[in-house]
C-alpha atoms as a PDB file:
ATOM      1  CA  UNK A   1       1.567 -61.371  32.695  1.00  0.00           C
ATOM      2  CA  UNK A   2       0.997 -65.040  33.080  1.00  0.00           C
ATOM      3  CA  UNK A   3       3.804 -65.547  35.363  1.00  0.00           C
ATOM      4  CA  UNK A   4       2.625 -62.347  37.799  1.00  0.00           C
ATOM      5  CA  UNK A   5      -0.873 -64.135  38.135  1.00  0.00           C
ATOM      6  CA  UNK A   6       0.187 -67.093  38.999  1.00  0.00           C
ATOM      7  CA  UNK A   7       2.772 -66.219  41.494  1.00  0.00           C
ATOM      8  CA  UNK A   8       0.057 -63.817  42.931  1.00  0.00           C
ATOM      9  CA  UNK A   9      -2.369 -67.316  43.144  1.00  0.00           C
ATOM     10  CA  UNK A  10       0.502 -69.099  44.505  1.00  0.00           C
ATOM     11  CA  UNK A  11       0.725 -66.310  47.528  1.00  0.00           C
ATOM     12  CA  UNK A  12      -0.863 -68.028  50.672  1.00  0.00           C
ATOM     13  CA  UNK A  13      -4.165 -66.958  52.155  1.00  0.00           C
ATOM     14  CA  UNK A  14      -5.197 -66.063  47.780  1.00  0.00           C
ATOM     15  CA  UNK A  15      -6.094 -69.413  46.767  1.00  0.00           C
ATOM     16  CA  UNK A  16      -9.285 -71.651  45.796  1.00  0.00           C
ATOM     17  CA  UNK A  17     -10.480 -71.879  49.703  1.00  0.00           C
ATOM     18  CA  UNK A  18     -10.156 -67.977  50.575  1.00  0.00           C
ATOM     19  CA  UNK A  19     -12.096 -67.331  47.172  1.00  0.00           C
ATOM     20  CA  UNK A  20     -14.688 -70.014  48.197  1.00  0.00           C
ATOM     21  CA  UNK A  21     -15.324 -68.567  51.874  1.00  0.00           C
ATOM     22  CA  UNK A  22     -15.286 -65.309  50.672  1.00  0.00           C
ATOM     23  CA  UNK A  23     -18.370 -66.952  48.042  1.00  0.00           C
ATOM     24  CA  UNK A  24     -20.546 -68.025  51.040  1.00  0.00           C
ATOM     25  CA  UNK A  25     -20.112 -65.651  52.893  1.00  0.00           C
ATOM     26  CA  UNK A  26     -21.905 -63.316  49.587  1.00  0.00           C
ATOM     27  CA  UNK A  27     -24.046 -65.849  49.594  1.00  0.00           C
ATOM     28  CA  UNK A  28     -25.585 -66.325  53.141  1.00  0.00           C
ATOM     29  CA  UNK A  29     -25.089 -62.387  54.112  1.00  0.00           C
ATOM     30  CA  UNK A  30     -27.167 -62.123  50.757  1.00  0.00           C
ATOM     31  CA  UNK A  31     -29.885 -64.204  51.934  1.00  0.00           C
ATOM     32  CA  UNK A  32     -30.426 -61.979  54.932  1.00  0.00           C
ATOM     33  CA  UNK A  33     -30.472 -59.112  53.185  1.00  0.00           C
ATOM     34  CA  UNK A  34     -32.899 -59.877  51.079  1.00  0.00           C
ATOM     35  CA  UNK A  35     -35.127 -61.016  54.051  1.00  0.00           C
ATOM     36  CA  UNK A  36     -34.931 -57.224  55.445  1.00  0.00           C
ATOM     37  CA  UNK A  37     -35.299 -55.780  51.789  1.00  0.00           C
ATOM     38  CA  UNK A  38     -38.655 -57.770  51.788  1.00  0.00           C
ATOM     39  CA  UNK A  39     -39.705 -56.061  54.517  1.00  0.00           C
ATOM     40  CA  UNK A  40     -38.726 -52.800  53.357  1.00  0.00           C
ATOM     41  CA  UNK A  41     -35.815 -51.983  56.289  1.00  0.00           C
ATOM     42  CA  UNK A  42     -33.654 -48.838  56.392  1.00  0.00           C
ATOM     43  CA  UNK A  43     -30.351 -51.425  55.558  1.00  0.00           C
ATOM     44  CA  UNK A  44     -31.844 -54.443  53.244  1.00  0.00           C
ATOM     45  CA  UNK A  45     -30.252 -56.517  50.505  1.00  0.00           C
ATOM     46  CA  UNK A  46     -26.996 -54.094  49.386  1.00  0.00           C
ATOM     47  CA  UNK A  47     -25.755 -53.070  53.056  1.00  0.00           C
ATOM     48  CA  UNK A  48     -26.122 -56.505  54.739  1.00  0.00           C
ATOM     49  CA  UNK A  49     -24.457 -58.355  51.749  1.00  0.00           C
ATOM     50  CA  UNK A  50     -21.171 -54.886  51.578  1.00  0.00           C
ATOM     51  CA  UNK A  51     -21.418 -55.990  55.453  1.00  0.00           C
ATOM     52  CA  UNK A  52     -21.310 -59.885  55.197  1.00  0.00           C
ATOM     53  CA  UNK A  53     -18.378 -59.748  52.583  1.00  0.00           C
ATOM     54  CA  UNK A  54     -16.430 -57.210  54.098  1.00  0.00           C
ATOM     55  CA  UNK A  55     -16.308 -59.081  57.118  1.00  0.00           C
ATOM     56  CA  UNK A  56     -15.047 -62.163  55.677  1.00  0.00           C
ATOM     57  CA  UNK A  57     -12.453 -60.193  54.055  1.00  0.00           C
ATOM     58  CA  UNK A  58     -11.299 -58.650  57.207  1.00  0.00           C
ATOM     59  CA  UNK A  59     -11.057 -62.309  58.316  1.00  0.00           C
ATOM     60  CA  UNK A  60      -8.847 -63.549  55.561  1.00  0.00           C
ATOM     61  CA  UNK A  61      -6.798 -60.319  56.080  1.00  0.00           C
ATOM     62  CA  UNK A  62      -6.300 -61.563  59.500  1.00  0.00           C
ATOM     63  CA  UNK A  63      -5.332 -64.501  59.173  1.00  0.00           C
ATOM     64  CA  UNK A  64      -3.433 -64.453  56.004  1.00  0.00           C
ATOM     65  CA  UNK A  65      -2.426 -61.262  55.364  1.00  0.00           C
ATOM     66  CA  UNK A  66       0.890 -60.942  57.686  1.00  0.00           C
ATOM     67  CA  UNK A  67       2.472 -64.064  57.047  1.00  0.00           C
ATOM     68  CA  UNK A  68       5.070 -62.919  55.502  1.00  0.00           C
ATOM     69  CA  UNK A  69       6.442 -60.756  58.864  1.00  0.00           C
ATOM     70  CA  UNK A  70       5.508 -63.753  60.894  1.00  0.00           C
ATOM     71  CA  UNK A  71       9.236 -65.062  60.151  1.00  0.00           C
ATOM     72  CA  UNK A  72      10.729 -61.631  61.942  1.00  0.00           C
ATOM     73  CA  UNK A  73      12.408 -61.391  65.005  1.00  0.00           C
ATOM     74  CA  UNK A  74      10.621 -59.864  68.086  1.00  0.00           C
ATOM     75  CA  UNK A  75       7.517 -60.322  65.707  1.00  0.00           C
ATOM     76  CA  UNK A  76       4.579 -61.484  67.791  1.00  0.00           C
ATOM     77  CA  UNK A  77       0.588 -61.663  65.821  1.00  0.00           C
ATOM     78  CA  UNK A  78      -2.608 -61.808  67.423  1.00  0.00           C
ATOM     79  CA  UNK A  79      -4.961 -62.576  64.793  1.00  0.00           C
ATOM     80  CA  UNK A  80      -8.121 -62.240  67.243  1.00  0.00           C
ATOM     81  CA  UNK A  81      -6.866 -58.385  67.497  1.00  0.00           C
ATOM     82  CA  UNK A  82      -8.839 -57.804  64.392  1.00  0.00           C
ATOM     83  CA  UNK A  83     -11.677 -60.188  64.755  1.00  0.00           C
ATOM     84  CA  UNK A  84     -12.525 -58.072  67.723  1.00  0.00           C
ATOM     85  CA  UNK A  85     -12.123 -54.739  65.904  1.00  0.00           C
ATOM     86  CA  UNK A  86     -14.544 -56.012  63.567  1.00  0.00           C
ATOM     87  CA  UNK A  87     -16.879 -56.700  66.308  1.00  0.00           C
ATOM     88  CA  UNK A  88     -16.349 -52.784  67.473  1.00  0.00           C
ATOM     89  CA  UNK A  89     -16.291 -50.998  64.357  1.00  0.00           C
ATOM     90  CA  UNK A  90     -19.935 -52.538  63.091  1.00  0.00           C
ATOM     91  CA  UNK A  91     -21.522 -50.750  66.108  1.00  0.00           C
ATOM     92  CA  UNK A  92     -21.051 -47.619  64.351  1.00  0.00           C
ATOM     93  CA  UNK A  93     -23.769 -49.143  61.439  1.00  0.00           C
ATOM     94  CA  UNK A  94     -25.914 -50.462  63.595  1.00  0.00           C
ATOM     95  CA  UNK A  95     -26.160 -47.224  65.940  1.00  0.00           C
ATOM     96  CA  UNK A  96     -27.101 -45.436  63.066  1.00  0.00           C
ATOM     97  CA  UNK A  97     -29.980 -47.816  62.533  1.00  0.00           C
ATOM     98  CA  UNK A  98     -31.809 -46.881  65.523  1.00  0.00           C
ATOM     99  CA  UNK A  99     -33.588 -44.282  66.158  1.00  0.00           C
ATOM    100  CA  UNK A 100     -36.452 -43.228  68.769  1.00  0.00           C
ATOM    101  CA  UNK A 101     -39.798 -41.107  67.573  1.00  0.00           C
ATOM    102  CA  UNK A 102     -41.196 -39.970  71.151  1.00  0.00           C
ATOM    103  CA  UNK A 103     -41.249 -42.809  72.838  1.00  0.00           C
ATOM    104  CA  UNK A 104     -41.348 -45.543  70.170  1.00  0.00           C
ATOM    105  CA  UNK A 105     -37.962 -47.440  69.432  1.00  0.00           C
ATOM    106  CA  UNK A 106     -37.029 -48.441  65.985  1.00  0.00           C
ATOM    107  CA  UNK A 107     -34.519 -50.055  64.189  1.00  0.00           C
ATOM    108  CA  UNK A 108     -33.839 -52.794  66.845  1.00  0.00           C
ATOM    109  CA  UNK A 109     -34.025 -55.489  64.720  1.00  0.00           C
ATOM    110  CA  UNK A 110     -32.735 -54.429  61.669  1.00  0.00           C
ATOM    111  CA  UNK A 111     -29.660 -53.542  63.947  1.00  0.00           C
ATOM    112  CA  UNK A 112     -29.002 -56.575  65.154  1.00  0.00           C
ATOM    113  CA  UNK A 113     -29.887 -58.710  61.734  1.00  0.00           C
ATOM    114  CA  UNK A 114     -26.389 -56.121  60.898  1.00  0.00           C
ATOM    115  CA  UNK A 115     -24.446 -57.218  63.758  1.00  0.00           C
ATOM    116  CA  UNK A 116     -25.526 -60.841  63.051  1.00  0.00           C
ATOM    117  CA  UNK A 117     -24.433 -60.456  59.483  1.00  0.00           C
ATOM    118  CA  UNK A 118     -21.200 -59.278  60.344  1.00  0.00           C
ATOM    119  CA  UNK A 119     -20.874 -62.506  62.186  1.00  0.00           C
ATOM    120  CA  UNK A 120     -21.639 -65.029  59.613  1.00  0.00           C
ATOM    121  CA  UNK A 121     -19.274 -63.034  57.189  1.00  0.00           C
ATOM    122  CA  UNK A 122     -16.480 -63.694  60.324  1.00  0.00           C
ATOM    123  CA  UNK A 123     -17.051 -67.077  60.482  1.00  0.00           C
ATOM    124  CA  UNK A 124     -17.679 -67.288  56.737  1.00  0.00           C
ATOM    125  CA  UNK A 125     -13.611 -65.753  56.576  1.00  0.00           C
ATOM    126  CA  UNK A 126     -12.089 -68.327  59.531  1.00  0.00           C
ATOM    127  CA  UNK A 127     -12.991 -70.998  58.052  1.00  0.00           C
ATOM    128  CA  UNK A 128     -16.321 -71.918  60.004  1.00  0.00           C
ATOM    129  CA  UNK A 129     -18.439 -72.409  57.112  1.00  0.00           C
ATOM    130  CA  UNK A 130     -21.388 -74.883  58.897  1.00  0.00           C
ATOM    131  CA  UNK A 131     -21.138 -72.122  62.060  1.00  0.00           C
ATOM    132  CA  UNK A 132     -22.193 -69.770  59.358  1.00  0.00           C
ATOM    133  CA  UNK A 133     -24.813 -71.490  57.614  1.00  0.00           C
ATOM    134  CA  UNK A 134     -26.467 -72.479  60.959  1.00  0.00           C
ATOM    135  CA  UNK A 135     -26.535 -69.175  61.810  1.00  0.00           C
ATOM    136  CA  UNK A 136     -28.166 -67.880  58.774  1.00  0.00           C
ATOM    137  CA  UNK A 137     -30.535 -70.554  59.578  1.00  0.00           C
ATOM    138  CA  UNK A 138     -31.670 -69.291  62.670  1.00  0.00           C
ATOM    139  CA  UNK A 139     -31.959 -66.108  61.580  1.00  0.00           C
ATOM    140  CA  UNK A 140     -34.893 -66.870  59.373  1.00  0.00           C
ATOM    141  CA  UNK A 141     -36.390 -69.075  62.051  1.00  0.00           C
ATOM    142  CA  UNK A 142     -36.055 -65.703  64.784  1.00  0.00           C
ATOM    143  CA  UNK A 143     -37.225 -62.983  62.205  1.00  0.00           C
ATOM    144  CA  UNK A 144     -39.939 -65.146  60.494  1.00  0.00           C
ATOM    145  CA  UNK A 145     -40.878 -67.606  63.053  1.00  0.00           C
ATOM    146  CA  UNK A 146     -40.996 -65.582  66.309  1.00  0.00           C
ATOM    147  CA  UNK A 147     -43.627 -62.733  65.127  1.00  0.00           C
ATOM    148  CA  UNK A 148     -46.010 -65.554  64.459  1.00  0.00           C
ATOM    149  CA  UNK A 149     -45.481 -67.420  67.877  1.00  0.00           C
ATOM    150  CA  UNK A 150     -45.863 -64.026  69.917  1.00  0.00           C
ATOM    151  CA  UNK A 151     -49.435 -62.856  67.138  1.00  0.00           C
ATOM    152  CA  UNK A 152     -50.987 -66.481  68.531  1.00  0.00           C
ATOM    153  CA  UNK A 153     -50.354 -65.223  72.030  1.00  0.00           C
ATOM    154  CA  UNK A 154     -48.423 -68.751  73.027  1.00  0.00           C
ATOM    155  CA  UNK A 155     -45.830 -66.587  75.564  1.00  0.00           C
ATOM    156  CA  UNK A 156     -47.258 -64.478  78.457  1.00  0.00           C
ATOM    157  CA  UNK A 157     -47.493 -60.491  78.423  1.00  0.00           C
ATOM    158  CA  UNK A 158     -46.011 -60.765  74.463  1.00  0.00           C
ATOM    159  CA  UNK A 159     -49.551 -60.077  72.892  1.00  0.00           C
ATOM    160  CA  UNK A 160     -48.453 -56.174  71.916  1.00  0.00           C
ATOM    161  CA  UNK A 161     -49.615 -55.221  68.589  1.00  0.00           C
ATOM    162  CA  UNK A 162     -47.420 -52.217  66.467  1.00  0.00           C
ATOM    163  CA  UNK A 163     -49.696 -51.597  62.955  1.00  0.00           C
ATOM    164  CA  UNK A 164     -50.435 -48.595  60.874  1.00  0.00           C
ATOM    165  CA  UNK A 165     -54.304 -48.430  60.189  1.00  0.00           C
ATOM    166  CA  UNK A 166     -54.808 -46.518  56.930  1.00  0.00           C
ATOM    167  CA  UNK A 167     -58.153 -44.649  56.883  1.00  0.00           C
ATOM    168  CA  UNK A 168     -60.130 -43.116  53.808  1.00  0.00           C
ATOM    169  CA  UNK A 169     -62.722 -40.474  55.574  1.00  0.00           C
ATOM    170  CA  UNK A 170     -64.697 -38.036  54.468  1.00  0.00           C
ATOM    171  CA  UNK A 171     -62.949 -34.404  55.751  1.00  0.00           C
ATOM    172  CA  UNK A 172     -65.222 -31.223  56.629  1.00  0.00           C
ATOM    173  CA  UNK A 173     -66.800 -32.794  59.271  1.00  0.00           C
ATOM    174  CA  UNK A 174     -64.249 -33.256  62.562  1.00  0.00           C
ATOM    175  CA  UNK A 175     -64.162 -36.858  61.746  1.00  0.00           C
ATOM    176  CA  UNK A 176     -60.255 -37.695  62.694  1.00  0.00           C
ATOM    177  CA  UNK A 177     -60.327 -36.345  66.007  1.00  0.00           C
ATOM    178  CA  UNK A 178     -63.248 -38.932  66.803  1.00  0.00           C
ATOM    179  CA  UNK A 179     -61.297 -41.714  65.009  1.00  0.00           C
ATOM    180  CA  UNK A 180     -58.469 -41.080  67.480  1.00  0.00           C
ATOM    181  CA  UNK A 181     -60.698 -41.304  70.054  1.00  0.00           C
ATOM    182  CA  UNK A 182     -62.589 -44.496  69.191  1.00  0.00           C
ATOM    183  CA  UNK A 183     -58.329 -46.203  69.071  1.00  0.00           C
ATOM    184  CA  UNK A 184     -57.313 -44.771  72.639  1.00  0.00           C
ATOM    185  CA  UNK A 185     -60.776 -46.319  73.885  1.00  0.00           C
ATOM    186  CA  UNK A 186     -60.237 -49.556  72.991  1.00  0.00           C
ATOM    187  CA  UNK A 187     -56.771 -49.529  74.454  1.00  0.00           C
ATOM    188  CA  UNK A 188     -54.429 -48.862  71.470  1.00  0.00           C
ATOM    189  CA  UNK A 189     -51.602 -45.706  72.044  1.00  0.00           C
ATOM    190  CA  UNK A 190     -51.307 -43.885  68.970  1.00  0.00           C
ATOM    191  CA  UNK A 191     -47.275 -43.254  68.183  1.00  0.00           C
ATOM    192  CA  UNK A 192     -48.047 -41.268  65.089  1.00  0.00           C
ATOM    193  CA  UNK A 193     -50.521 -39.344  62.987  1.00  0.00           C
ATOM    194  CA  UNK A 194     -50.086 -38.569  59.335  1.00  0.00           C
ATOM    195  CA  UNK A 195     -52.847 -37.122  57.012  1.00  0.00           C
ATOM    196  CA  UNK A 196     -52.541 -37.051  52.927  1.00  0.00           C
ATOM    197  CA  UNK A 197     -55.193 -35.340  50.689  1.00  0.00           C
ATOM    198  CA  UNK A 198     -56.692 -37.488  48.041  1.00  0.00           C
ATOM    199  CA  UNK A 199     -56.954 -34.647  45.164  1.00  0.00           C
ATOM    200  CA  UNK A 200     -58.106 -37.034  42.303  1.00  0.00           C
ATOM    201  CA  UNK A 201     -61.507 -37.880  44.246  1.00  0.00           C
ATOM    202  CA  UNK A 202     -64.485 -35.906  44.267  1.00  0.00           C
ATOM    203  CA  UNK A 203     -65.883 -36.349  46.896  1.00  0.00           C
ATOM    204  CA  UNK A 204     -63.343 -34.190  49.230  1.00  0.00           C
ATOM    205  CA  UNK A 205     -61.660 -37.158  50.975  1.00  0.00           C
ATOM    206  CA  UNK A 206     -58.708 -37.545  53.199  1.00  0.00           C
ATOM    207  CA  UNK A 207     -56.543 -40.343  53.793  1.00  0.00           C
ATOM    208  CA  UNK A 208     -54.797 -40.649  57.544  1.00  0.00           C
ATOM    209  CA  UNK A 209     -52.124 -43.079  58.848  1.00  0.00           C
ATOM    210  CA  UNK A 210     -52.570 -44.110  62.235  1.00  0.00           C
ATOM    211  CA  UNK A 211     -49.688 -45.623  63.800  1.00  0.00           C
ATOM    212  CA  UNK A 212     -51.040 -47.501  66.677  1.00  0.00           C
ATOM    213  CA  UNK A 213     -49.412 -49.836  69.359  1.00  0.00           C
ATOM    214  CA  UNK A 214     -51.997 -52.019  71.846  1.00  0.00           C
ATOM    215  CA  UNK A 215     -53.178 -55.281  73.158  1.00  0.00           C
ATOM    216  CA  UNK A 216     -56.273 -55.638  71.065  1.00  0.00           C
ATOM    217  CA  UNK A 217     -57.175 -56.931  67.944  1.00  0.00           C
ATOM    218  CA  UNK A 218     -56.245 -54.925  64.890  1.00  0.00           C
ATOM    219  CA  UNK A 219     -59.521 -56.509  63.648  1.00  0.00           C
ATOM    220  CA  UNK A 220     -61.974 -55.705  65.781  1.00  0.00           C
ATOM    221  CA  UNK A 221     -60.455 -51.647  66.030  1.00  0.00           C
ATOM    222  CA  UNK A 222     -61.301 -52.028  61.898  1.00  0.00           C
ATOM    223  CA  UNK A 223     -64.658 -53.222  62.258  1.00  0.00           C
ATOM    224  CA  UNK A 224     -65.278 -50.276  65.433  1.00  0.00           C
ATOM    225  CA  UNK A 225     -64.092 -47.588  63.042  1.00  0.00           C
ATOM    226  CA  UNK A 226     -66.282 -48.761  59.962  1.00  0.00           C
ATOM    227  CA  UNK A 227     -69.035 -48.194  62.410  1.00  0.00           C
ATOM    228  CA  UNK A 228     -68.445 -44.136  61.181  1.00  0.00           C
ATOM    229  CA  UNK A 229     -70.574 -43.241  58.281  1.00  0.00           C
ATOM    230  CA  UNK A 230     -67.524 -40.802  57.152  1.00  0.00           C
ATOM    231  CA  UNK A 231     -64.824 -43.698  56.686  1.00  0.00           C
ATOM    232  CA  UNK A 232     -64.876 -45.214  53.407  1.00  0.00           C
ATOM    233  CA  UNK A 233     -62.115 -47.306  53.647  1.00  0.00           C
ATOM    234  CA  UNK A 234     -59.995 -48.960  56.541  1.00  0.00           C
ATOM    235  CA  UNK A 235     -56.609 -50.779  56.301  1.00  0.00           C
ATOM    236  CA  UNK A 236     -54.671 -52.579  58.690  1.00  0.00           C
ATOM    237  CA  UNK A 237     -51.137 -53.337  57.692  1.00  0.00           C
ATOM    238  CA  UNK A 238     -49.041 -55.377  60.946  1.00  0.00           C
ATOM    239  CA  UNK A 239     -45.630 -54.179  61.846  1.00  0.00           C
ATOM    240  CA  UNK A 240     -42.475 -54.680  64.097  1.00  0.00           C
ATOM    241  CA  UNK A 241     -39.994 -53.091  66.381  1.00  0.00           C
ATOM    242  CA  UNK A 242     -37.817 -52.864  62.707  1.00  0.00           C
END
């Protein structure tokens, strides 16, 4: 038993440096996963990392896997034949990521964090290992720094605003229909409208989530809708295109 597992460590493309790519790759693909689980994503910490290591396996596979028909005659390899596949077959995940609700896009993001992923694991598998790492990098700088460069309004015609405000309001008195009114006068489009009963309170109130997309402040839209003696509560929780 010995003897089979070392001859089976001796095999090329099976040895310390394959194991060790294969170990960064878990270990950057993890780090973006994590990054979309924080945020809650449709594909967060388990499918980025099955994506990252996959790909790097694929890699190896490539490169390593048909050495041993390399020797052949009329035997030609094309190890970028599967790189590329790679590249096609991922589409299929990230497709499924995206999704449109009347007119609102989502998914975008979390899409392309996939495709991105699949990258790092590629270069994580030929042997690119800074490549990867700098990638990774930049990923947190795009998904965490840009959202807070385009809220301080530093770019030109970048100053939309996608947030759910939650509202607590008294029902029995026509009160959402005014609500919705006081967002589309201020400017804000409302992409969807959800309303929950709130059975442990007695004093027969609703809770409604507003998903609203606009120029304006969040804040001030807050402080308007307080204005309504019916709303006891008001939330604003900041989103992005996914």
């Amino acid at each position: 038993m010995t003897e089979l597992a070392a001859a089976l460590w001796d095999l090329s493309g099976q040895g310390v440096r394959q194991l060790s790519e294969l170990g960064l790759a878990l270990l950057l693909s993890t780090l973006i996963g994590w990054e979309r689980e924080a945020k809650q994503k449709s594909a967060g910490l388990r499918t980025h990392t099955l994506v990252g290591i996959s790909s790097a396996l694929m890699m190896e596979v490539s490169q390593h896997g048909f050495s041993n028909v390399l020797g052949l005659e009329n035997v030609s390899f094309d190890p970028s034949r599967v790189a590329a596949q790679i590249v096609s077959g991922i589409g299929f995940i990230g497709g499924g990521l995206i999704f449109v609700r009347r007119d609102a896009v989502r998914g975008l993001t979390t899409a392309a964090t996939v495709w991105l992923t699949c990258a790092v694991g590629m270069a994580c598998g030929g042997g690119l290992p800074i490549l990867a790492m700098a990638t990774t990098i930049v990923h947190f700088l795009v998904v965490r720094g840009y959202p807070f460069v385009l809220s301080t309004r530093l770019l030109p015609g970048t100053s939309t605003h996608i947030f759910e405000a939650r509202l607590t309001y008294r029902t029995g008195t026509a009160l959402l229909p005014r609500l919705m009114q006081v967002c589309t006068r201020m400017g804000f489009r409302i992409l969807q409208v959800r309303v929950e009963r709130l059975p442990g309170r007695t004093d027969d109130a609703a809770k409604v989530l507003l998903e609203l997309e606009g120029t304006q402040d969040p804040a001030r839209l807050a402080s308007e809708l307080f204005q309504d003696d019916g709303v006891i509560d008001v939330e604003m929780a900041t989103g992005d295109e996914g």
